[in-house]
C-alpha atoms as a PDB file:
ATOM      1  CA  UNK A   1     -39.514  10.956 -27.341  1.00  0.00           C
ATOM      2  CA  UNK A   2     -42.542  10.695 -29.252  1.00  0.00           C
ATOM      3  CA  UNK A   3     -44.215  13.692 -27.055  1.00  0.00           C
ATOM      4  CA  UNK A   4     -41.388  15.775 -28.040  1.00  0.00           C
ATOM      5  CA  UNK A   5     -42.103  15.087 -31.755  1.00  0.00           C
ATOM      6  CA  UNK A   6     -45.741  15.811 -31.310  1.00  0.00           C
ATOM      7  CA  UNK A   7     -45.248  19.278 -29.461  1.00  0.00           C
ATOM      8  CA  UNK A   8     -42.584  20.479 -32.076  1.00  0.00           C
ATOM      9  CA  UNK A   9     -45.309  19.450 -34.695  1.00  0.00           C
ATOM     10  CA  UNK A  10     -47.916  21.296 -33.314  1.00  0.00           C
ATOM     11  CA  UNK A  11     -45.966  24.682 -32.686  1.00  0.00           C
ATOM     12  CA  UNK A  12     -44.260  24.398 -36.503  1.00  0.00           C
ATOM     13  CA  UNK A  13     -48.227  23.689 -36.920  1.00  0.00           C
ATOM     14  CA  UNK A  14     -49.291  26.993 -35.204  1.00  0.00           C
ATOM     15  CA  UNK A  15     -46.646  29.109 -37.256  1.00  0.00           C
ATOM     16  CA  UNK A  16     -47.230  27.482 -40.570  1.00  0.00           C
ATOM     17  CA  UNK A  17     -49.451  27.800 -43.349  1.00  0.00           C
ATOM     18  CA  UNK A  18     -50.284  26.072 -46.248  1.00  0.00           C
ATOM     19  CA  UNK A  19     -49.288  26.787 -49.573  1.00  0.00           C
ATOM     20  CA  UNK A  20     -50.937  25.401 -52.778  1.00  0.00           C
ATOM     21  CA  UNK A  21     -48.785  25.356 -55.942  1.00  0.00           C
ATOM     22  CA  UNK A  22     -49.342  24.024 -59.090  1.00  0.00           C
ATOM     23  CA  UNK A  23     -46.120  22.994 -61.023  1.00  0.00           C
ATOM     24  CA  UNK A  24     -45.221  20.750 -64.303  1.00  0.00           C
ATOM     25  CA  UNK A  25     -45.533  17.217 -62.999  1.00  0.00           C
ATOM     26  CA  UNK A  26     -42.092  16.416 -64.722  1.00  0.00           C
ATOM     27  CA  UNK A  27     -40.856  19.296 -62.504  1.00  0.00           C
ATOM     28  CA  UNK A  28     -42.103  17.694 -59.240  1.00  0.00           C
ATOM     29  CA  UNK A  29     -41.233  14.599 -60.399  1.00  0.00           C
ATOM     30  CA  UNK A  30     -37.241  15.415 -60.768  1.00  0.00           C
ATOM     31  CA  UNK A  31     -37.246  17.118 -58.098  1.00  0.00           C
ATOM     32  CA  UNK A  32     -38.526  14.297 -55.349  1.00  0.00           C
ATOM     33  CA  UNK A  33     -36.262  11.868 -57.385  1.00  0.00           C
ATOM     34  CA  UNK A  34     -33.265  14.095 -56.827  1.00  0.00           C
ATOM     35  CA  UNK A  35     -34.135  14.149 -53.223  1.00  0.00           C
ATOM     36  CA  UNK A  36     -35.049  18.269 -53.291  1.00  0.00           C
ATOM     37  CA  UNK A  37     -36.402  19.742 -50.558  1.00  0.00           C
ATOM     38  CA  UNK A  38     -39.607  21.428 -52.154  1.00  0.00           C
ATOM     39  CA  UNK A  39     -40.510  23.317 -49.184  1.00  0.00           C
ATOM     40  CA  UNK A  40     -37.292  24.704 -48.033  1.00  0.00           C
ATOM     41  CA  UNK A  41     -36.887  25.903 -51.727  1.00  0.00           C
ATOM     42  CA  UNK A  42     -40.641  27.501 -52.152  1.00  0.00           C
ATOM     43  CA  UNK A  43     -39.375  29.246 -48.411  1.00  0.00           C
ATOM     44  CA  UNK A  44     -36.349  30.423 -49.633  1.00  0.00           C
ATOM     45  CA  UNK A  45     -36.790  31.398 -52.556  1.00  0.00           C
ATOM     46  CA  UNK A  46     -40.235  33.505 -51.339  1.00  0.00           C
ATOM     47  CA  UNK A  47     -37.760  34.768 -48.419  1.00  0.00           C
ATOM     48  CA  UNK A  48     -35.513  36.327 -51.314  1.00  0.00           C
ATOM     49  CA  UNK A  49     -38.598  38.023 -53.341  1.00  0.00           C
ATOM     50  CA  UNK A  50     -40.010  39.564 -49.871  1.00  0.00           C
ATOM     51  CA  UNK A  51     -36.618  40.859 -49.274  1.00  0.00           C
ATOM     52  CA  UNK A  52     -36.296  41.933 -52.965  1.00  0.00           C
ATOM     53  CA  UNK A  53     -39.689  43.460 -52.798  1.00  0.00           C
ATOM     54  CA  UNK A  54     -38.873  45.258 -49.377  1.00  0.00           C
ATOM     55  CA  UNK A  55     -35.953  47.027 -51.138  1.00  0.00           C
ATOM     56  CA  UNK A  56     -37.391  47.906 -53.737  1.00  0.00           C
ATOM     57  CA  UNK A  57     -39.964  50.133 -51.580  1.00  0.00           C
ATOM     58  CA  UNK A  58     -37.508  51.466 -49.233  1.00  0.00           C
ATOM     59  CA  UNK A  59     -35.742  52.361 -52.540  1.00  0.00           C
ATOM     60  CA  UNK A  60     -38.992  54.207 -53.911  1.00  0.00           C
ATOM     61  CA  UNK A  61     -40.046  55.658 -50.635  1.00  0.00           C
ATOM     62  CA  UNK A  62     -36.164  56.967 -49.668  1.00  0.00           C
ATOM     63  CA  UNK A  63     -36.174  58.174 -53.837  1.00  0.00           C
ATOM     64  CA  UNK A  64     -39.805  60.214 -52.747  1.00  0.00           C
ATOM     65  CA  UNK A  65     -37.949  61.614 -49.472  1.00  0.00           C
ATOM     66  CA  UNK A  66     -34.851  62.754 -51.346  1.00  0.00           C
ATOM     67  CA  UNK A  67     -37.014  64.353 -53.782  1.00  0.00           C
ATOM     68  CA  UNK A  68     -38.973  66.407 -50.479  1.00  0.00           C
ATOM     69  CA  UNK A  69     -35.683  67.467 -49.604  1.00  0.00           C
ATOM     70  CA  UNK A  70     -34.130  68.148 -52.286  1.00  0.00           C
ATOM     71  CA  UNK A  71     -31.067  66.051 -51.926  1.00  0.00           C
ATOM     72  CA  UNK A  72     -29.403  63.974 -54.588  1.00  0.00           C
ATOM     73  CA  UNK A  73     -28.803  59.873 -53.148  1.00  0.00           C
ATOM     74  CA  UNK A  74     -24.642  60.695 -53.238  1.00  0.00           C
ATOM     75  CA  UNK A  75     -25.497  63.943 -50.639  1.00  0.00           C
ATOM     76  CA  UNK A  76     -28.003  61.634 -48.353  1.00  0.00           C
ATOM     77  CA  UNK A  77     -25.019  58.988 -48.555  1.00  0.00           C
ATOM     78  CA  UNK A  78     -22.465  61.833 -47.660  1.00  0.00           C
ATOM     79  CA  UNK A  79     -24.618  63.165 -44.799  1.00  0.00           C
ATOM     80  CA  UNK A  80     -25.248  59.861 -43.029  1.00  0.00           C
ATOM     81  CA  UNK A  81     -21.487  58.824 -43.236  1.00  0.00           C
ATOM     82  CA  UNK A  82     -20.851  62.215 -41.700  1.00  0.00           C
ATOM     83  CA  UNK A  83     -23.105  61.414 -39.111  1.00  0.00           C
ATOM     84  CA  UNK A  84     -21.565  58.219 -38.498  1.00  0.00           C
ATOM     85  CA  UNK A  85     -18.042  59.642 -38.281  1.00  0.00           C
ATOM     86  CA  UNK A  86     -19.292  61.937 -35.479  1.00  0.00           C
ATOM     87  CA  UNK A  87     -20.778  59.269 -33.534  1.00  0.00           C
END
């Protein structure tokens, strides 16, 4: 059992990094006495900006395309349902 634990530490180890993070001590405090998960909270909530931040260039980079082809965002929409319906 305890060479189990070891190996699963050591790959979460490989794939891991470490994150420092200054917050209000009262903050940290509350939040260990309320038995919060601080890391699965910094992950998640840094999962949700990435994806937030991935949209929001795929937004920009689709709005630059449009713009190249000189389609409006309700024609592209029309033209890939289309597409789909053909399938």
């Amino acid at each position: 059992m305890y060479t189990k634990d070891i190996r699963q530490a050591a790959v979460y180890n490989r794939m891991s990094e470490v994150l420092s993070v200054r917050v209000r001590r009262g903050l940290k405090r509350e939040a260990e006495e309320l038995g919060i998960d601080i890391r699965r909270v910094v992950e998640e909530a840094l999962r949700r900006e990435i994806l937030k931040a991935r949209q929001e260039r795929f937004r920009g980079v689709l709005e630059r395309a449009l713009k190249g082809m000189h389609l409006s965002e309700e024609e592209w929409v029309l033209a890939v349902r289309e597409s789909r319906r053909e399938r």
